[in-house]
PDB file of N, CA and C in Angstrom:
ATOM      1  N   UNK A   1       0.851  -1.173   0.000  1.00  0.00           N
ATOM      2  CA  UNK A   1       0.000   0.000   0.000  1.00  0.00           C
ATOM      3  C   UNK A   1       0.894   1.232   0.000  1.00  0.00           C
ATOM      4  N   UNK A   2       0.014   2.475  -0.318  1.00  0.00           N
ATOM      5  CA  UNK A   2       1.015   3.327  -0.829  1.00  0.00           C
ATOM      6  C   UNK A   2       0.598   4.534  -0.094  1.00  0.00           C
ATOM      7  N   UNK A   3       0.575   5.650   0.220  1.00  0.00           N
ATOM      8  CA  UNK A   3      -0.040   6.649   0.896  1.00  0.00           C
ATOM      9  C   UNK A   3       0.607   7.735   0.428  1.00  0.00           C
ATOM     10  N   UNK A   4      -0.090   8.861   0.074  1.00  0.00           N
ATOM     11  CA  UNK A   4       0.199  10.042  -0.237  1.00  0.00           C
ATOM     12  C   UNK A   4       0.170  11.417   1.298  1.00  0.00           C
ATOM     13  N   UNK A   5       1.549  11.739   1.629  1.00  0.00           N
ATOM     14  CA  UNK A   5       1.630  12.437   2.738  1.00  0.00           C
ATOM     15  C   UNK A   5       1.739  14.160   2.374  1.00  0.00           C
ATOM     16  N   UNK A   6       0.746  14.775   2.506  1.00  0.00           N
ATOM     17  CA  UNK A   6       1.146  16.044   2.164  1.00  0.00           C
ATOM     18  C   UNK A   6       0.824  17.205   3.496  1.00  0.00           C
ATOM     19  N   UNK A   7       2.677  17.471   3.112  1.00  0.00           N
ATOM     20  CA  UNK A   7       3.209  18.413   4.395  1.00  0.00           C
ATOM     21  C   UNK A   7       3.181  19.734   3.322  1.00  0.00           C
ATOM     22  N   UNK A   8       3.197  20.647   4.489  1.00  0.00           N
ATOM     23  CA  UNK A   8       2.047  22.159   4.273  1.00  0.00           C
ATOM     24  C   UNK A   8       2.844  22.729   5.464  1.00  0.00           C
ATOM     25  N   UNK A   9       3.626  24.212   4.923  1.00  0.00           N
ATOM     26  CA  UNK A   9       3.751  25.379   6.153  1.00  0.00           C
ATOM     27  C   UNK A   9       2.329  26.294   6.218  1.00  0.00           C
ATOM     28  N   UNK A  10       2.425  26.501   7.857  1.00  0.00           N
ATOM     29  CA  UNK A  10       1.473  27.405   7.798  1.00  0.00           C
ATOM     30  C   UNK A  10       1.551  28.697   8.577  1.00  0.00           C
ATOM     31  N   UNK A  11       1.845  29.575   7.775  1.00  0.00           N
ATOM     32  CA  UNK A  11       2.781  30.962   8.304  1.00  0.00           C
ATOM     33  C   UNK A  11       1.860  31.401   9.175  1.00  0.00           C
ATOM     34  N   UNK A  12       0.646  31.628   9.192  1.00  0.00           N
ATOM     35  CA  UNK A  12      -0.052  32.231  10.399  1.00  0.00           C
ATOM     36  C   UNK A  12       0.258  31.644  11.716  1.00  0.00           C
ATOM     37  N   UNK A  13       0.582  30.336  11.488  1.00  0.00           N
ATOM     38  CA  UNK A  13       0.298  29.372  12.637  1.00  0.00           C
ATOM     39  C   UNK A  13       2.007  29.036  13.126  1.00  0.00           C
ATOM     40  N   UNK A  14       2.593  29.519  12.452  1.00  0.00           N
ATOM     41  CA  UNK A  14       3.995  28.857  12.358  1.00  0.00           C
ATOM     42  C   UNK A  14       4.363  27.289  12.908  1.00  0.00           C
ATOM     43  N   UNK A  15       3.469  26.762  12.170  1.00  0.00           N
ATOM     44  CA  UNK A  15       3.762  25.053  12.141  1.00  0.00           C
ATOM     45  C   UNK A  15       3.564  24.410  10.709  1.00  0.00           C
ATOM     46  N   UNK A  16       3.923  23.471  10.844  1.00  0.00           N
ATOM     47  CA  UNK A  16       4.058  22.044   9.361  1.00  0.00           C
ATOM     48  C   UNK A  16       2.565  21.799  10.172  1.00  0.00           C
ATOM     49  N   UNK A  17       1.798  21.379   8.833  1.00  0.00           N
ATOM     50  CA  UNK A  17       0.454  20.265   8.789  1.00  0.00           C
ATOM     51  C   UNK A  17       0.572  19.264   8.051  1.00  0.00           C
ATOM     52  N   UNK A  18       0.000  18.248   8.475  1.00  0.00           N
ATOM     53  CA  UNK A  18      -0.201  17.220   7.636  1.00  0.00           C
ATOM     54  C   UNK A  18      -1.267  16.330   7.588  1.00  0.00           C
ATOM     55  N   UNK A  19      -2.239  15.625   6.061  1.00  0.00           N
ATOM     56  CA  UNK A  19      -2.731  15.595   5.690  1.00  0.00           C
ATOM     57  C   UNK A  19      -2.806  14.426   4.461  1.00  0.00           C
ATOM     58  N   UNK A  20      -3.489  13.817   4.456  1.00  0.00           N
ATOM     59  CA  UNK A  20      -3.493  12.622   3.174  1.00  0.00           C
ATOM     60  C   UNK A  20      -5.168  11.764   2.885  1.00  0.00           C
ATOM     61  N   UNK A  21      -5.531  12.269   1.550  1.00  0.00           N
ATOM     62  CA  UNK A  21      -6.857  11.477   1.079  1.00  0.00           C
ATOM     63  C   UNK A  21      -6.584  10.392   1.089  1.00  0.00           C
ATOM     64  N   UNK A  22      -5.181   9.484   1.392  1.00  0.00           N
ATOM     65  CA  UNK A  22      -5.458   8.139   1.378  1.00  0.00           C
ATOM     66  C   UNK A  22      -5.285   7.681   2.694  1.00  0.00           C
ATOM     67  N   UNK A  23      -5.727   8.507   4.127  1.00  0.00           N
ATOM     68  CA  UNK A  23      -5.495   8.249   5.259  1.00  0.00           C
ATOM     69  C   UNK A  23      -6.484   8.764   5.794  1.00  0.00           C
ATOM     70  N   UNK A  24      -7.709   8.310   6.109  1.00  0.00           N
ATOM     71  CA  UNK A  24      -8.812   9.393   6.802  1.00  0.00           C
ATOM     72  C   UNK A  24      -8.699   9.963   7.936  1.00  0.00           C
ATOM     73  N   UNK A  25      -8.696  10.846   8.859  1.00  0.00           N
ATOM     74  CA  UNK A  25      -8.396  11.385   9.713  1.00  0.00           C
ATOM     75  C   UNK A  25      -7.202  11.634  10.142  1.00  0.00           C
ATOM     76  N   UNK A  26      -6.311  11.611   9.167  1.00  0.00           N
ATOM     77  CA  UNK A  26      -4.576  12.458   9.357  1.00  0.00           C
ATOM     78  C   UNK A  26      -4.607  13.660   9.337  1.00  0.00           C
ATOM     79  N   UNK A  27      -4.634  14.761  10.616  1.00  0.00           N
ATOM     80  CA  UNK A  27      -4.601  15.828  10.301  1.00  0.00           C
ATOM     81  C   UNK A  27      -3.629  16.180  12.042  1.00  0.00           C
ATOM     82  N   UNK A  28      -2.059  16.215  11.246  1.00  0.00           N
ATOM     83  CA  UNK A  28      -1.296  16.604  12.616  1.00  0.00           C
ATOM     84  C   UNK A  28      -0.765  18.041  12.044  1.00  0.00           C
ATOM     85  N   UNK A  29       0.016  18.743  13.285  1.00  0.00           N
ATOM     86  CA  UNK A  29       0.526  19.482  13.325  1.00  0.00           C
ATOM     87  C   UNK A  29       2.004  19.615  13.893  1.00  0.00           C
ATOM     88  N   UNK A  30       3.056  20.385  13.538  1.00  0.00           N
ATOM     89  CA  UNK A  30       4.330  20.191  14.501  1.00  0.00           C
ATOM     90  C   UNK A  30       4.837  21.774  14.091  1.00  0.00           C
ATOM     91  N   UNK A  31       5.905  22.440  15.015  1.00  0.00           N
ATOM     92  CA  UNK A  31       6.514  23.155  14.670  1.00  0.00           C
ATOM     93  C   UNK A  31       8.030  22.677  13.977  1.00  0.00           C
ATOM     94  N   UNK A  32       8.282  21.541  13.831  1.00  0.00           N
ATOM     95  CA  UNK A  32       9.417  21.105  13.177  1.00  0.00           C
ATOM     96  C   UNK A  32       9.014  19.898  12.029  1.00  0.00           C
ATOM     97  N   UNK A  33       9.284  19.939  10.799  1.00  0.00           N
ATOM     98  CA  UNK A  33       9.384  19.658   9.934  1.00  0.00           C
ATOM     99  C   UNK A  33       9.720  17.824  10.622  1.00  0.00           C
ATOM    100  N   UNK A  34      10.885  17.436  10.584  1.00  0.00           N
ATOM    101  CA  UNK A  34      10.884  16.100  11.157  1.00  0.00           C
ATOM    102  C   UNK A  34      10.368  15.734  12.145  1.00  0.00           C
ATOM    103  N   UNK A  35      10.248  16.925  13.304  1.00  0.00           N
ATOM    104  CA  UNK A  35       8.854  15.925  14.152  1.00  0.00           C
ATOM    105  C   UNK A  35       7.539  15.308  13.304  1.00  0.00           C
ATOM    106  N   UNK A  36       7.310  16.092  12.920  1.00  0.00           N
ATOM    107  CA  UNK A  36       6.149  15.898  11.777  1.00  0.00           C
ATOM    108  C   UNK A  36       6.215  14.599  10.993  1.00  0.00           C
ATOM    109  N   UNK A  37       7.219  14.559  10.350  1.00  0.00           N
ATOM    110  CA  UNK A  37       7.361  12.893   9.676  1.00  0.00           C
ATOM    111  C   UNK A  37       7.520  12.125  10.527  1.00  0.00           C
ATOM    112  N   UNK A  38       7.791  12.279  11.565  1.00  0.00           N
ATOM    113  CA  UNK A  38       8.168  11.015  12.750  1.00  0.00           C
ATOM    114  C   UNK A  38       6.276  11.280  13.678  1.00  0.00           C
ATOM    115  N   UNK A  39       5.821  11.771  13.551  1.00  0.00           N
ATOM    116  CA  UNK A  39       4.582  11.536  13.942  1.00  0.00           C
ATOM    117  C   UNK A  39       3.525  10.800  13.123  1.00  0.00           C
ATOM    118  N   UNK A  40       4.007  11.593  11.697  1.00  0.00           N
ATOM    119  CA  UNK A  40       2.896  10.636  10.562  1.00  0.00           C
ATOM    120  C   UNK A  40       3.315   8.981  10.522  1.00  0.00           C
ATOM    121  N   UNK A  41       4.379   8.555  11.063  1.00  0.00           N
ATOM    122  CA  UNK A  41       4.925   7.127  10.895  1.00  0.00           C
ATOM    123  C   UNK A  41       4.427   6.778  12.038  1.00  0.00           C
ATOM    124  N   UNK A  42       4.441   7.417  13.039  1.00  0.00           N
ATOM    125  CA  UNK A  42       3.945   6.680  14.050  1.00  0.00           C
ATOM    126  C   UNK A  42       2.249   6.629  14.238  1.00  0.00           C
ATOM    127  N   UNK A  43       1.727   6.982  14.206  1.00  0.00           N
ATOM    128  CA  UNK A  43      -0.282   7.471  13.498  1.00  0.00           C
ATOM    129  C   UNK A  43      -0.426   6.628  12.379  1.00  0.00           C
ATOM    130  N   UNK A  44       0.110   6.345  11.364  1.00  0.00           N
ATOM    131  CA  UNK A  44      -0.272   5.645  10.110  1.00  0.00           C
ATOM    132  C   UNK A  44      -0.670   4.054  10.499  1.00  0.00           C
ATOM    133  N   UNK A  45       0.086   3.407  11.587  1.00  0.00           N
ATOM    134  CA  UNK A  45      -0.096   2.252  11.221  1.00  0.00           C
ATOM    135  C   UNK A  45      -2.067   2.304  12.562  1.00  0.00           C
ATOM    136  N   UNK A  46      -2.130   3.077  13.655  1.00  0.00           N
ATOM    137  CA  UNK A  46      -3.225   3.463  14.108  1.00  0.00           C
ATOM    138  C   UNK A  46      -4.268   3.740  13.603  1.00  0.00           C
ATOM    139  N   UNK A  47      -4.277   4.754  12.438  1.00  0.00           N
ATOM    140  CA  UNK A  47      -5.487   5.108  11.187  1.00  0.00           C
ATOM    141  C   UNK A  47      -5.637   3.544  10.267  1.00  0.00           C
ATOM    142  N   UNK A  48      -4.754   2.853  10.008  1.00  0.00           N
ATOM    143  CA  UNK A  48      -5.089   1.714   9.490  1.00  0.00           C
ATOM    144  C   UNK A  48      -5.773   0.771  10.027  1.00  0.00           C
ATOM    145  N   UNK A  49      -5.492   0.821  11.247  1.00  0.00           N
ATOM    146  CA  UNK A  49      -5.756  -0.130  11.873  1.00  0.00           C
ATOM    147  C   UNK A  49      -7.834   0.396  12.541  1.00  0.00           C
ATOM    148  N   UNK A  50      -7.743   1.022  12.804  1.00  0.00           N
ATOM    149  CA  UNK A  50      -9.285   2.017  12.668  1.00  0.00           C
ATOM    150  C   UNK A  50     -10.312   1.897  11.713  1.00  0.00           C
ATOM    151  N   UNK A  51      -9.398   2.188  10.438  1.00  0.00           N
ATOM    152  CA  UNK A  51     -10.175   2.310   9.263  1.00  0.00           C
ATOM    153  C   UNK A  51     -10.422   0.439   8.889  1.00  0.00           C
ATOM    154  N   UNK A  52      -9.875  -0.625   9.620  1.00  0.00           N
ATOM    155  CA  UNK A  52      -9.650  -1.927   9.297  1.00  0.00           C
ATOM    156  C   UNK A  52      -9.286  -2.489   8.328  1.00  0.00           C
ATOM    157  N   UNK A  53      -7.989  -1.432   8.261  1.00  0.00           N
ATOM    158  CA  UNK A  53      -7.567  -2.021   6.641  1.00  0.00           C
ATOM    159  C   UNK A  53      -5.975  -2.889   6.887  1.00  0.00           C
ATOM    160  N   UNK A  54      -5.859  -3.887   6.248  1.00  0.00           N
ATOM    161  CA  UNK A  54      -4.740  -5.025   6.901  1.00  0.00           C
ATOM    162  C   UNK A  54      -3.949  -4.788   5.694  1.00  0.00           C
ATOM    163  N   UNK A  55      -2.854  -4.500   5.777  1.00  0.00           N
ATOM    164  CA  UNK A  55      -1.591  -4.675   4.953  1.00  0.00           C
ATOM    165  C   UNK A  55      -0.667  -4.821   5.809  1.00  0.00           C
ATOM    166  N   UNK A  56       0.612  -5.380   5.306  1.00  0.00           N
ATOM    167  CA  UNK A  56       1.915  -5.834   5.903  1.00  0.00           C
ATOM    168  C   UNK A  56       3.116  -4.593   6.006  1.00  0.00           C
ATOM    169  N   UNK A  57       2.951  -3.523   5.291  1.00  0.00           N
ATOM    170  CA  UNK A  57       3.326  -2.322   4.900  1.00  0.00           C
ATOM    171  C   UNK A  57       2.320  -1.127   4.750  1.00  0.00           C
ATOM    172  N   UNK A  58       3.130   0.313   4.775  1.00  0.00           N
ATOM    173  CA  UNK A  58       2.431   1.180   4.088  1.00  0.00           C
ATOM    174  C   UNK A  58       3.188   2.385   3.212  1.00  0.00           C
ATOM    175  N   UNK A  59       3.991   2.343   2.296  1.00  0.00           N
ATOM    176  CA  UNK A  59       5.305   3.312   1.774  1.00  0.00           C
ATOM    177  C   UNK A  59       4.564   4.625   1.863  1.00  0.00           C
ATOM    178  N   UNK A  60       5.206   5.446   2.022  1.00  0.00           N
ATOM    179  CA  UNK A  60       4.955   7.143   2.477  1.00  0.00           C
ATOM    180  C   UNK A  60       5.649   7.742   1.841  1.00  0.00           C
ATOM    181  N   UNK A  61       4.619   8.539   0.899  1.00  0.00           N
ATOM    182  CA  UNK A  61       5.094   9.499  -0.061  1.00  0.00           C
ATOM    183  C   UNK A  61       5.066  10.968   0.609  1.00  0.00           C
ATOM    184  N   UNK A  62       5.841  11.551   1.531  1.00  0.00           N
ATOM    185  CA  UNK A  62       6.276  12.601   1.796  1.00  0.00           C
ATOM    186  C   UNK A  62       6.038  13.593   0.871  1.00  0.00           C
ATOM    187  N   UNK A  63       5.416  14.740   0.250  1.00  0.00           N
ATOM    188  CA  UNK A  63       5.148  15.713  -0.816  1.00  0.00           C
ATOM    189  C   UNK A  63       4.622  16.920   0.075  1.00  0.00           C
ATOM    190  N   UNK A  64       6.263  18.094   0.167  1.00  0.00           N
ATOM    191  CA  UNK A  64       5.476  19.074   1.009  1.00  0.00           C
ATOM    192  C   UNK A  64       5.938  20.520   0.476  1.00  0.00           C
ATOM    193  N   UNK A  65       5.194  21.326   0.987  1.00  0.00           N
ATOM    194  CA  UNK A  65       5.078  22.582   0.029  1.00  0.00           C
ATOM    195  C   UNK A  65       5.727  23.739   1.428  1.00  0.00           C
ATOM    196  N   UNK A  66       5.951  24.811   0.694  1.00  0.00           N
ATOM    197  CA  UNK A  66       6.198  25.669   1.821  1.00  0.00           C
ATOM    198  C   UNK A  66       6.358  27.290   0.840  1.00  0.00           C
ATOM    199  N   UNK A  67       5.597  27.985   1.396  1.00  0.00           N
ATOM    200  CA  UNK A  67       5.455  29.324   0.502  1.00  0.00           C
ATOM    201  C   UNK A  67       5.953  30.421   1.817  1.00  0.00           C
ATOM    202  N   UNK A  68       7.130  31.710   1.521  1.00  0.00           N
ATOM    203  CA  UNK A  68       6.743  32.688   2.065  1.00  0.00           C
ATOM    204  C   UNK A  68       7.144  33.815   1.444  1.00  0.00           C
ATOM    205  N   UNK A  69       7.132  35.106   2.522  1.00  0.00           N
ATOM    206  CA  UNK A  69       7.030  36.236   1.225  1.00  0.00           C
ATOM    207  C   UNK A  69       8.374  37.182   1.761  1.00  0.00           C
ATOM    208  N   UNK A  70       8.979  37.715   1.216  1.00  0.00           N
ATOM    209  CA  UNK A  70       9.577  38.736   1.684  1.00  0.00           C
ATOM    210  C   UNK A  70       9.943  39.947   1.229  1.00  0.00           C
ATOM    211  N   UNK A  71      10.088  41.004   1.965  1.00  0.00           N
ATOM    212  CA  UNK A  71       9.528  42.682   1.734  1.00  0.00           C
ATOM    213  C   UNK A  71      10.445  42.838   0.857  1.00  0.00           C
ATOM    214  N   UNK A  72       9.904  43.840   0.341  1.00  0.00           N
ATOM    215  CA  UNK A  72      11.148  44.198  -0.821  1.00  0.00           C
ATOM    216  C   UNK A  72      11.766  45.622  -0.240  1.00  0.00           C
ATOM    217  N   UNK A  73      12.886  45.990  -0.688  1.00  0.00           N
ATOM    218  CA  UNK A  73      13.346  47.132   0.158  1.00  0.00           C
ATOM    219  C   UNK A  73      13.529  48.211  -0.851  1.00  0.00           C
ATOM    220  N   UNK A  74      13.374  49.356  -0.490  1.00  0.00           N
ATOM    221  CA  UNK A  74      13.377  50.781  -1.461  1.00  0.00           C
ATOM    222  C   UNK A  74      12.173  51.022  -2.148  1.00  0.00           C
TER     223      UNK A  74
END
């Protein structure tokens, strides 16, 4: 099985989110980028196990975005 992980900054909030349509109820938060992947690994095999879905694996496609802005001067 395969899972699509999508990590998201969120400048208001100043934390990473994360999020995946092939994981129902994945919705964490961290202020550090690798806490964040080390939380979605540890939750993934829990949401599977919830949703009662049995596989021997689950590969994690990590896909994360991060936008910000900065002033321009003069």
């Amino acid at each position: 099985m395969e899972c699509k992980i999508k990590l998201f900054w969120d400048s208001d909030a100043a934390v990473w989110s994360a999020t995946s349509e092939d994981l129902p109820g994945l919705a964490l938060e961290s202020g550090s980028f690798d806490a964040l992947v080390e939380r979605v690994k540890y939750i993934v095999p829990e949401l599977l196990e919830i949703e009662n879905i049995k596989v021997d694996y689950c590969d994690l496609n990590f896909v994360s975005e991060r936008r910000d802005r900065v002033q321009m001067v003069g």
